[in-house]
N, C-alpha and C. Protein backbone atom coordinates (compact mmCIF):
# COMPACT_ATOMS: atom_id res chain seq x y z
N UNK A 1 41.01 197.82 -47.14
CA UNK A 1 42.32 198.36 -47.49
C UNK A 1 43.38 197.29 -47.28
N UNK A 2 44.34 196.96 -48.44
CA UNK A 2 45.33 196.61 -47.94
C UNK A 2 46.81 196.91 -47.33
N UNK A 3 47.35 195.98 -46.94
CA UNK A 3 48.52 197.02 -46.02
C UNK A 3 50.06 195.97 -46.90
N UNK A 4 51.25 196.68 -46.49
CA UNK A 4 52.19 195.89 -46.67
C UNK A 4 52.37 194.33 -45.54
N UNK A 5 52.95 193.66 -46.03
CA UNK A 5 53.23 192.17 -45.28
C UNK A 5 54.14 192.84 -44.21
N UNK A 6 53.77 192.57 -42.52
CA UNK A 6 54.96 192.57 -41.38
C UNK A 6 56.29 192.26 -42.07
N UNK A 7 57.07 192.76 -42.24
CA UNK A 7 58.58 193.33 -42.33
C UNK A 7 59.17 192.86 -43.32
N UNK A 8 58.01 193.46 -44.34
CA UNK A 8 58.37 193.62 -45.74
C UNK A 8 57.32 194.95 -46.36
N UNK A 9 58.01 196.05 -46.78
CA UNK A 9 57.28 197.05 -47.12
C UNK A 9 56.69 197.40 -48.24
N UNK A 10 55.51 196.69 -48.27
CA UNK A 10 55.01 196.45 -49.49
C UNK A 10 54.99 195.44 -50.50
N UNK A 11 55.87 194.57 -49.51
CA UNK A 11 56.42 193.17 -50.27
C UNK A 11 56.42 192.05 -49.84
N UNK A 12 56.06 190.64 -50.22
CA UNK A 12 55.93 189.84 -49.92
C UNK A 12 57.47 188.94 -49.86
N UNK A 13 57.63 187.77 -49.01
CA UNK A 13 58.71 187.37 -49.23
C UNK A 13 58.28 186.29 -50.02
N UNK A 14 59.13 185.07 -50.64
CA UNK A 14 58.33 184.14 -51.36
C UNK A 14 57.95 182.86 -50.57
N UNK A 15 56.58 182.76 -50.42
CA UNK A 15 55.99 182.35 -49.55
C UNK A 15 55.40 180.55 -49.92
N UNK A 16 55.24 179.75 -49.58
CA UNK A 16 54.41 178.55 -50.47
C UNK A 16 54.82 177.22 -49.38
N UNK A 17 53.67 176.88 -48.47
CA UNK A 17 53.81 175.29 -47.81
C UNK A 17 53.87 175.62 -46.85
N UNK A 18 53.95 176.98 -46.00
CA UNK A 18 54.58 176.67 -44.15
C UNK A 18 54.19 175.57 -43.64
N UNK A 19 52.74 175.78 -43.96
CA UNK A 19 51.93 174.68 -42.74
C UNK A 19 52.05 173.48 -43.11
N UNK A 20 52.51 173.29 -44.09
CA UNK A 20 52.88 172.13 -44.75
C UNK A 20 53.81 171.46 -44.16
N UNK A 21 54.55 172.08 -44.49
CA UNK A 21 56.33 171.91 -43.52
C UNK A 21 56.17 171.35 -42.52
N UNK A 22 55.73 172.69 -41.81
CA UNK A 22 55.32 172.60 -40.43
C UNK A 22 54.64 171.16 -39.70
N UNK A 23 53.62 171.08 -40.40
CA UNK A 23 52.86 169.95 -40.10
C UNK A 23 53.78 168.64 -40.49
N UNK A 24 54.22 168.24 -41.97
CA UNK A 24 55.20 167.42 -41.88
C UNK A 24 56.00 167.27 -41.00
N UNK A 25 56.96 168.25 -40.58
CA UNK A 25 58.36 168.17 -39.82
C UNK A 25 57.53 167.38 -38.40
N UNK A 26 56.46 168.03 -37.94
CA UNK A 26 55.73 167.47 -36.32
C UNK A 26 55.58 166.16 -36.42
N UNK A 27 54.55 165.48 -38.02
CA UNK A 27 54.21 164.81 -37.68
C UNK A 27 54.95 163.12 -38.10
N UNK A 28 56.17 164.04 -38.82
CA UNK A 28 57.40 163.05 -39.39
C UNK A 28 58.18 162.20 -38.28
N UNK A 29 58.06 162.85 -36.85
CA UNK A 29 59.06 162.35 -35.87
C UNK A 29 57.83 161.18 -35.18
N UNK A 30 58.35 159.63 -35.46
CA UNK A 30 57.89 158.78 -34.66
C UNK A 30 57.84 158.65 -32.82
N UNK A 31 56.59 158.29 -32.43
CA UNK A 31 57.09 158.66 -30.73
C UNK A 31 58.22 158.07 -30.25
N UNK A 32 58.91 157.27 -30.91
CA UNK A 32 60.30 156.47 -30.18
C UNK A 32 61.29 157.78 -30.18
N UNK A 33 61.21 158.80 -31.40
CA UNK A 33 62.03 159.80 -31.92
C UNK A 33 62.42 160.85 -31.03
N UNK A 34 60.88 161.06 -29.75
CA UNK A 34 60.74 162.13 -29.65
C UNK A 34 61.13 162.12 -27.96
N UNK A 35 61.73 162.98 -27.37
CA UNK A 35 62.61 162.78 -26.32
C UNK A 35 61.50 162.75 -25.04
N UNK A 36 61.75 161.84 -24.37
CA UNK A 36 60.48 161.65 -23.22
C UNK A 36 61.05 162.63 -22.03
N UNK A 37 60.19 163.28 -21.97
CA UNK A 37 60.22 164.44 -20.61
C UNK A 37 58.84 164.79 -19.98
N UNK A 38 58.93 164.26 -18.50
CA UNK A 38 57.44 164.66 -17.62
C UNK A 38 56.65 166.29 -18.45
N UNK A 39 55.56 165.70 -18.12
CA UNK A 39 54.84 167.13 -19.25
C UNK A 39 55.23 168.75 -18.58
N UNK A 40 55.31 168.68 -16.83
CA UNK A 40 55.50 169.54 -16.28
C UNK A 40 57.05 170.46 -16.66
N UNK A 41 58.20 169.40 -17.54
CA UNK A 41 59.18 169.87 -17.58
C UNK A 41 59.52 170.18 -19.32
N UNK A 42 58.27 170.26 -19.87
CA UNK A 42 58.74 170.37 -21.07
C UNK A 42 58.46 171.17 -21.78
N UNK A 43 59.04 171.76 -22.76
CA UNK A 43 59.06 173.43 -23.31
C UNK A 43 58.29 173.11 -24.24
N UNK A 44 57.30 174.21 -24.31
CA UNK A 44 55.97 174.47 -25.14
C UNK A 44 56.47 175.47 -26.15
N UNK A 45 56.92 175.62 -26.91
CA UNK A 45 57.09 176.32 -27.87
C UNK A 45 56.00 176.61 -29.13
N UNK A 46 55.71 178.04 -29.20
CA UNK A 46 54.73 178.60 -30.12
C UNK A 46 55.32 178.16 -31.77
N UNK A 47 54.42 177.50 -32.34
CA UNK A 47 54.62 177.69 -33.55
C UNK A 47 53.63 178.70 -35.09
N UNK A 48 54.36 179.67 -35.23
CA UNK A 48 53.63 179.95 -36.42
C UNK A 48 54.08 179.95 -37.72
N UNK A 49 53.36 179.49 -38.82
CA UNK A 49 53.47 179.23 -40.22
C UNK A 49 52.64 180.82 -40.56
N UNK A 50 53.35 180.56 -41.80
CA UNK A 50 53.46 181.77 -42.75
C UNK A 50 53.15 180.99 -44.12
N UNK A 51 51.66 181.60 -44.44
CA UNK A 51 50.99 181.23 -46.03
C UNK A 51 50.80 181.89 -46.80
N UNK A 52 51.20 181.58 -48.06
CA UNK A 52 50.57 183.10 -49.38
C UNK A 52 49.15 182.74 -49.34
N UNK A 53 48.31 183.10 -50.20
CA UNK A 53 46.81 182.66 -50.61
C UNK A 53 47.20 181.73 -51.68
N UNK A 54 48.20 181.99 -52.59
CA UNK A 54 48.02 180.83 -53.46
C UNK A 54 48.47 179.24 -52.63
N UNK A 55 49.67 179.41 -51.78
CA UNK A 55 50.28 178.23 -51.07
C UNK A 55 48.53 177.33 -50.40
N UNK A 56 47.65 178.26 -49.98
CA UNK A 56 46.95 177.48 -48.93
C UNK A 56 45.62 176.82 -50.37
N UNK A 57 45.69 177.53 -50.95
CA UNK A 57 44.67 177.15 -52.18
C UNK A 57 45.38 175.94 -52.93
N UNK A 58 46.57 175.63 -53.17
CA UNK A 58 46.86 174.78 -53.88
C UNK A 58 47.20 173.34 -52.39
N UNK A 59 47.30 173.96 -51.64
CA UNK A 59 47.43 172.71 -50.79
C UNK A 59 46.22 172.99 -49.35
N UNK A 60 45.05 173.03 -49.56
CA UNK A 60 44.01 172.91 -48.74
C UNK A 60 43.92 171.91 -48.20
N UNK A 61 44.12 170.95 -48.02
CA UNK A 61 43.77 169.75 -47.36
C UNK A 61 44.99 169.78 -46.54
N UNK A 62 46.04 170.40 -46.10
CA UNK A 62 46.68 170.76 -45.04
C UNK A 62 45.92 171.49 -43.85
N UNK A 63 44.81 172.22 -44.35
CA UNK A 63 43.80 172.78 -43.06
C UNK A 63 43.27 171.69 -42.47
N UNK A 64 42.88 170.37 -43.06
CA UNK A 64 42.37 169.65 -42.33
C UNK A 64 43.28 168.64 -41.83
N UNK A 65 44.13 168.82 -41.99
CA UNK A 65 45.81 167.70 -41.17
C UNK A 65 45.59 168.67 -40.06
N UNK A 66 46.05 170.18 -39.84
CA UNK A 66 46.00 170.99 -38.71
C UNK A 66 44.41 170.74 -37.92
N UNK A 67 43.23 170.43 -38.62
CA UNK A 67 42.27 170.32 -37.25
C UNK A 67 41.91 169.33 -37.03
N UNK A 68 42.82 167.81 -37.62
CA UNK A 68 42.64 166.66 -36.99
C UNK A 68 43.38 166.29 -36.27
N UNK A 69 44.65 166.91 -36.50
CA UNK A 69 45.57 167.01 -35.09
C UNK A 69 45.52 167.73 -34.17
N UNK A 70 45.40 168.76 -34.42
CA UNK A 70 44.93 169.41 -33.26
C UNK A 70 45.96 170.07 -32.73
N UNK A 71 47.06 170.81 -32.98
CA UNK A 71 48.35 171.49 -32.65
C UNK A 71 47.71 172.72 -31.61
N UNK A 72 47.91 172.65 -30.71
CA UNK A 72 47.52 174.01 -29.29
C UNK A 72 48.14 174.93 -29.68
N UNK A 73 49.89 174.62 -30.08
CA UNK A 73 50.83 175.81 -30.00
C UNK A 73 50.74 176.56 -31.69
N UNK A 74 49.81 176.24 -32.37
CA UNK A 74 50.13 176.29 -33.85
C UNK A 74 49.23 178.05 -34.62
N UNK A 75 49.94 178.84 -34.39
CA UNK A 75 49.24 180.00 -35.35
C UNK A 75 49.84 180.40 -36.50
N UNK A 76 48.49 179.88 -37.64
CA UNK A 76 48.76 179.77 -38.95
C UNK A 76 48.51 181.28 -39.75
N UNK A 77 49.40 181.81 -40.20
CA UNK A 77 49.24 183.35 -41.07
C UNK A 77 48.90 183.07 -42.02
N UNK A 78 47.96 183.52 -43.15
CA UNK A 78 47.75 183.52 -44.22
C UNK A 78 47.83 184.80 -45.19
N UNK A 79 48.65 185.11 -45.50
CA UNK A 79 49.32 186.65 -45.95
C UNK A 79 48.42 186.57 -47.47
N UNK A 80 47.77 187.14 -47.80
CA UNK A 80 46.54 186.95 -48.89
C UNK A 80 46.92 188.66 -49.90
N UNK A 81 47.70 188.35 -50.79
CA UNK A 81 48.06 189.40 -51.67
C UNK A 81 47.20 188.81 -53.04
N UNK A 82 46.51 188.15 -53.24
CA UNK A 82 45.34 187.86 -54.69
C UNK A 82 46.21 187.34 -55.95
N UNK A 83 47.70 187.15 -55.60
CA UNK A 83 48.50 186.78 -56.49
C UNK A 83 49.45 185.43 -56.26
N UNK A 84 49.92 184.79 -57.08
CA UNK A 84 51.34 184.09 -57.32
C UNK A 84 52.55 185.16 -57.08
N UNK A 85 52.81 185.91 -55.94
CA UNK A 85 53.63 186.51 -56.56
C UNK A 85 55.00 186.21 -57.13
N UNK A 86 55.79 185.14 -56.32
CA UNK A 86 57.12 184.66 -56.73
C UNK A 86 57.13 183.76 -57.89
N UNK A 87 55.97 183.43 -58.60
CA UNK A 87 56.03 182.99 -59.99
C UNK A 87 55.35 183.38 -60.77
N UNK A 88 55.47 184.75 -60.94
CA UNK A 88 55.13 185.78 -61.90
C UNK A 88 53.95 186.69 -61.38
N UNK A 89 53.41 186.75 -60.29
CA UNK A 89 52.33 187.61 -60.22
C UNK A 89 50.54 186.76 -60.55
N UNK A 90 50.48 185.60 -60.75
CA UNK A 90 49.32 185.42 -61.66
C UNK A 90 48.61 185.34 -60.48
N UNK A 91 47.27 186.00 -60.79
CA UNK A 91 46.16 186.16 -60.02
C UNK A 91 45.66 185.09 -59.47
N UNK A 92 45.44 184.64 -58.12
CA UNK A 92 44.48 183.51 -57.41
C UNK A 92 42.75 183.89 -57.60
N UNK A 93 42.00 183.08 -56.91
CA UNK A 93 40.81 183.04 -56.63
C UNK A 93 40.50 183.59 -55.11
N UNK A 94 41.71 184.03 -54.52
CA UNK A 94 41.29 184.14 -53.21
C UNK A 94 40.54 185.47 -52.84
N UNK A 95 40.05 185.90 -53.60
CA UNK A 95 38.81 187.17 -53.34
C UNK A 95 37.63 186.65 -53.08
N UNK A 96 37.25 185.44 -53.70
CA UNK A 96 35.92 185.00 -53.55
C UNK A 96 36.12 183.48 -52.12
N UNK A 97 37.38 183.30 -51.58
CA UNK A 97 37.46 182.39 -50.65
C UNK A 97 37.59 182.75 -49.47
N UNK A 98 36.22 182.21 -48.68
CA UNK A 98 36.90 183.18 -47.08
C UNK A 98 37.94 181.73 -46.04
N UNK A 99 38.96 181.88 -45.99
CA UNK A 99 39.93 181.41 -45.51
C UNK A 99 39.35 181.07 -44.00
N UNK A 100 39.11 181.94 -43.41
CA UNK A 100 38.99 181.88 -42.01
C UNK A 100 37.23 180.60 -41.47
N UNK A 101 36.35 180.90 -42.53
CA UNK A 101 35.35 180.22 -42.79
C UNK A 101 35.90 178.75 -42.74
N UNK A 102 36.60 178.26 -44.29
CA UNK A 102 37.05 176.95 -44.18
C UNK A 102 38.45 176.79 -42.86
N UNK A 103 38.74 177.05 -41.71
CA UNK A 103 39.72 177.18 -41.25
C UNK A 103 38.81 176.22 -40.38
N UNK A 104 37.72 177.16 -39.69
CA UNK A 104 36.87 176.44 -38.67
C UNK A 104 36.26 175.52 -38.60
N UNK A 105 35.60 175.34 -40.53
CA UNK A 105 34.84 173.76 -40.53
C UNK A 105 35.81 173.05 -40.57
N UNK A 106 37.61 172.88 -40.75
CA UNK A 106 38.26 171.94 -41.09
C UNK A 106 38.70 171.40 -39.35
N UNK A 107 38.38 172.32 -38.26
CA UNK A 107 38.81 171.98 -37.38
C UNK A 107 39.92 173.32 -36.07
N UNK A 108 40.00 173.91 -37.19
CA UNK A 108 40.57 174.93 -36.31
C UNK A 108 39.97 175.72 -34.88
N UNK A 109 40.51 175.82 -33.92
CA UNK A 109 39.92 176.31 -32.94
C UNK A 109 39.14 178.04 -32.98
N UNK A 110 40.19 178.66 -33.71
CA UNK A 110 39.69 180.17 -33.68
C UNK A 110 40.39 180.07 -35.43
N UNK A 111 39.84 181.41 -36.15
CA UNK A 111 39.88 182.11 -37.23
C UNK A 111 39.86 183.36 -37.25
N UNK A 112 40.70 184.28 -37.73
CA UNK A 112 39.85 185.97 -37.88
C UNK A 112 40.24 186.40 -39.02
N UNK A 113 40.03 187.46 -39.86
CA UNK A 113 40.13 187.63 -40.66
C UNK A 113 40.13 189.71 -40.46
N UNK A 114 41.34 190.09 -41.33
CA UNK A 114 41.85 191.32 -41.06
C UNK A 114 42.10 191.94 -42.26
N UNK A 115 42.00 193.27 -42.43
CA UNK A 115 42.27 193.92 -43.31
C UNK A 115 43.69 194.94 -43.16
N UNK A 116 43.54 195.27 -41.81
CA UNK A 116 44.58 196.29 -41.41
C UNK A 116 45.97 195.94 -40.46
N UNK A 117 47.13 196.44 -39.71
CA UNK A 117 47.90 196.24 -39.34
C UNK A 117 47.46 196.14 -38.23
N UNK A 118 46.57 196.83 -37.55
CA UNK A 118 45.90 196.95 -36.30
C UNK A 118 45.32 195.88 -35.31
N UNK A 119 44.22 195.34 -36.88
CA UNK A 119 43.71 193.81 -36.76
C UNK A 119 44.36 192.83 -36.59
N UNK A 120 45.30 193.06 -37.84
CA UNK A 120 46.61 191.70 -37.33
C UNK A 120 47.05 191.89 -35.72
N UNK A 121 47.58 192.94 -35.99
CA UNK A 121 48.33 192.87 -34.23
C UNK A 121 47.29 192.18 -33.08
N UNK A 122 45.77 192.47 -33.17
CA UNK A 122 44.87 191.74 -32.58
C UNK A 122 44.98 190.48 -32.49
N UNK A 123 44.11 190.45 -33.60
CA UNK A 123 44.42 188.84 -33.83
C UNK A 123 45.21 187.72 -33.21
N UNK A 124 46.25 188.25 -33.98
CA UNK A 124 47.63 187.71 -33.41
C UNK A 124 48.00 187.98 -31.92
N UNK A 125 47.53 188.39 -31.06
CA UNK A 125 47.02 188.87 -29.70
C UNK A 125 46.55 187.48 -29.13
N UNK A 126 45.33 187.81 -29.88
CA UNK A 126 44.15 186.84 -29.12
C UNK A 126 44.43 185.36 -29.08
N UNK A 127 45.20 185.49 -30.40
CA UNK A 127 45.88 183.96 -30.71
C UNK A 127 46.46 183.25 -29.62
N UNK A 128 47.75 184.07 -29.19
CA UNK A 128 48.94 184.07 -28.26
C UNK A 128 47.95 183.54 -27.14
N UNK A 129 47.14 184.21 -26.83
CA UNK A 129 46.16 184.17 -25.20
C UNK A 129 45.03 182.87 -25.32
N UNK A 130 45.52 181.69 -26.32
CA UNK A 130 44.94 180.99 -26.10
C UNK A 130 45.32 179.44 -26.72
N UNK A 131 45.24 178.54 -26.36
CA UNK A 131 45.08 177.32 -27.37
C UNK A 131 44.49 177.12 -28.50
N UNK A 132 45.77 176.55 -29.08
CA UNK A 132 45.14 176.85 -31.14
C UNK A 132 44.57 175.29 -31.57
N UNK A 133 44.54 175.05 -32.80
CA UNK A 133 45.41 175.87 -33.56
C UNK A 133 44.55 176.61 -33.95
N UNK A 134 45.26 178.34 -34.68
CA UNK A 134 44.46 179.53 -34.94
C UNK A 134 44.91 179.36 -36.00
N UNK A 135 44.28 180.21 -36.65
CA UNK A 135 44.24 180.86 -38.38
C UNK A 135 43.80 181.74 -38.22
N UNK A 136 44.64 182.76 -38.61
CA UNK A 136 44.61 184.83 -39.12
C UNK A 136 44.72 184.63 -40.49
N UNK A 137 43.61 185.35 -41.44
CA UNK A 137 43.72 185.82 -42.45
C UNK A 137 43.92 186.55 -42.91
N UNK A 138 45.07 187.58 -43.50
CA UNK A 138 45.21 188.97 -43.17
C UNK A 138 44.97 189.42 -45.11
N UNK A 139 44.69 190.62 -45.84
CA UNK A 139 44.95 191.01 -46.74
C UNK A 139 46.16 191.66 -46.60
N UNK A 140 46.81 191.65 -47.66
CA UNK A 140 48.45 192.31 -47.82
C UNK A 140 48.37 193.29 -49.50
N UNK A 141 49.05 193.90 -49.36
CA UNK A 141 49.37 194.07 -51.28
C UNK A 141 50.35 192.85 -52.01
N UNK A 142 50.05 193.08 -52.96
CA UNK A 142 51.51 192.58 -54.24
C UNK A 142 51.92 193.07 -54.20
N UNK A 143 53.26 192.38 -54.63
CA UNK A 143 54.85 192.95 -55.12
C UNK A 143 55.54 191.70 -54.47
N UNK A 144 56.81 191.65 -54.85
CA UNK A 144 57.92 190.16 -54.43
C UNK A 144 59.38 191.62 -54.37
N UNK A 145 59.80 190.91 -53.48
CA UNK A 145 61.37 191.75 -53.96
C UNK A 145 61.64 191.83 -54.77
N UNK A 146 62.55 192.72 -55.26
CA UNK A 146 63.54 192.65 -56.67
C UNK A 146 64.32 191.89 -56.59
N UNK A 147 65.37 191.42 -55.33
CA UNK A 147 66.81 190.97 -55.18
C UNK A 147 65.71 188.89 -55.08
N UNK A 148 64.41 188.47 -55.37
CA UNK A 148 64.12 187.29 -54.91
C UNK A 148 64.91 186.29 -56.01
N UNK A 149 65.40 185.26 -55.56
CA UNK A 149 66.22 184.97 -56.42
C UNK A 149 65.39 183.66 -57.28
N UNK A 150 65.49 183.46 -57.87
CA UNK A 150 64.70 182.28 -58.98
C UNK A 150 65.26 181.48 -59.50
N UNK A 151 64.58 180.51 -59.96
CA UNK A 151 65.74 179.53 -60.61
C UNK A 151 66.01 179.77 -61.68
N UNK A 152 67.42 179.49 -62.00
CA UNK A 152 68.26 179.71 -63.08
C UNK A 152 68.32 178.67 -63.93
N UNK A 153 68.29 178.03 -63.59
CA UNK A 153 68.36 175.77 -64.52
C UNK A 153 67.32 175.84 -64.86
N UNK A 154 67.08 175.59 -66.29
CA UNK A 154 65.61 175.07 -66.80
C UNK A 154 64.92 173.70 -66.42
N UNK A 155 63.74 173.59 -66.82
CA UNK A 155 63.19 172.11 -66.26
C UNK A 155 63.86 171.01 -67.26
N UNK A 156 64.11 171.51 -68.32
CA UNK A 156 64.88 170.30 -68.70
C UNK A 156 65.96 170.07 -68.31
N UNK A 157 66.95 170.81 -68.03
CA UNK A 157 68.57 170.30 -67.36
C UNK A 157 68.25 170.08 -66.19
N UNK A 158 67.22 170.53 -65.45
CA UNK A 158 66.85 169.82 -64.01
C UNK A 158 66.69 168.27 -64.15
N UNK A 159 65.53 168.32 -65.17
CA UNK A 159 65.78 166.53 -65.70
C UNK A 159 66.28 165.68 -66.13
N UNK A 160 67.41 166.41 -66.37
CA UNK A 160 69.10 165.55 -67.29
C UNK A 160 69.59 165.80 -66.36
N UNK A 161 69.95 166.58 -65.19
CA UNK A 161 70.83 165.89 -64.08
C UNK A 161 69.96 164.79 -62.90
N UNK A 162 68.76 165.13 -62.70
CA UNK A 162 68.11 163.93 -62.21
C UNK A 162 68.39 163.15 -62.49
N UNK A 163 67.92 162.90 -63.82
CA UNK A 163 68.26 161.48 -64.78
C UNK A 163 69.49 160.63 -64.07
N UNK A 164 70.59 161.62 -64.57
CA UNK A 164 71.92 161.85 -64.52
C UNK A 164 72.20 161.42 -62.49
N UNK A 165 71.87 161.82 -61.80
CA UNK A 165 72.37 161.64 -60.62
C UNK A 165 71.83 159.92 -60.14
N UNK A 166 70.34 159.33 -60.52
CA UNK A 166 69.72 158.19 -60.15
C UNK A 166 70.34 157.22 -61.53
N UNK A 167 71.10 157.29 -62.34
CA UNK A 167 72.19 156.26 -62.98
C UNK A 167 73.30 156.26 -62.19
N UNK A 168 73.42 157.62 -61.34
CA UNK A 168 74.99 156.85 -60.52
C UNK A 168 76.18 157.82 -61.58
């Protein structure tokens, strides 16, 4: 069964790269960058990313940046609605991909995989109570908001002001 996405009812928000981000933004800061504080005094902050099924399918080789680094504080969501939904709905492959499977050979410490709200809340439990990085796979339904906003500029006037901005 699927359920609606955590605090969206029935709806997905538009989702594509967390761990991407995520992983960039960490691994963008050089150690000169990064503020030196004894380990005993320094704030551990939980991080979790938020994935559609299409975001982690088109950028998979971000699972294996997360289990060669090795992030402790890092729990990765994978909100799995079988669609594109914020660019039109088009169907993924992720029915036949078990997420949580490739999570573990890429390096991840734990994986689970959920159908219900229940499970998630588990999951996401067990996560918390331990050193990651984790990956939860959860099923969700389709649907995107109504109010999601999209782009309005076509790809070509995107490319005539590009153009347009790198002439100066």
């Amino acid at each position: 069964a699927r359920f609606p996405a955590p605090g969206f009812p029935g709806q997905t928000p538009n989702l594509g790269g967390g761990v991407t981000r995520l992983c960039s933004a960490a691994l963008s800061r050089k150690p000169h960058q990064r503020k030196a504080q004894p380990p005993a005094t320094r704030p551990i902050y939980q991080r979790i990313a938020l994935d559609g099924d299409g975001a982690v399918l088109m950028k998979m080789g971000a699972l294996t940046t997360v289990g060669a680094y090795q992030p402790k504080n890092l729990i990765h969501v994978v909100l799995d609605n079988g669609v594109h939904d914020s660019t039109g709905g088009q169907s993924t492959v992720s029915a036949s991909v078990e997420f949580a499977e490739i999570a573990i050979s890429s390096g991840y410490l734990t994986a689970a995989k959920c159908d219900s709200l229940d499970g998630l809340e588990k999951a996401y439990a067990a996560a918390l109570s331990s050193d990651g990085p984790h990956l939860i796979h959860t099923r969700i339904q389709p649907g995107s908001l109504k109010e999601l906003g999209r782009p309005t500029v076509k790809p070509p006037e995107v490319a005539r002001r590009f153009k347009a901005f790198l002439e100066g």
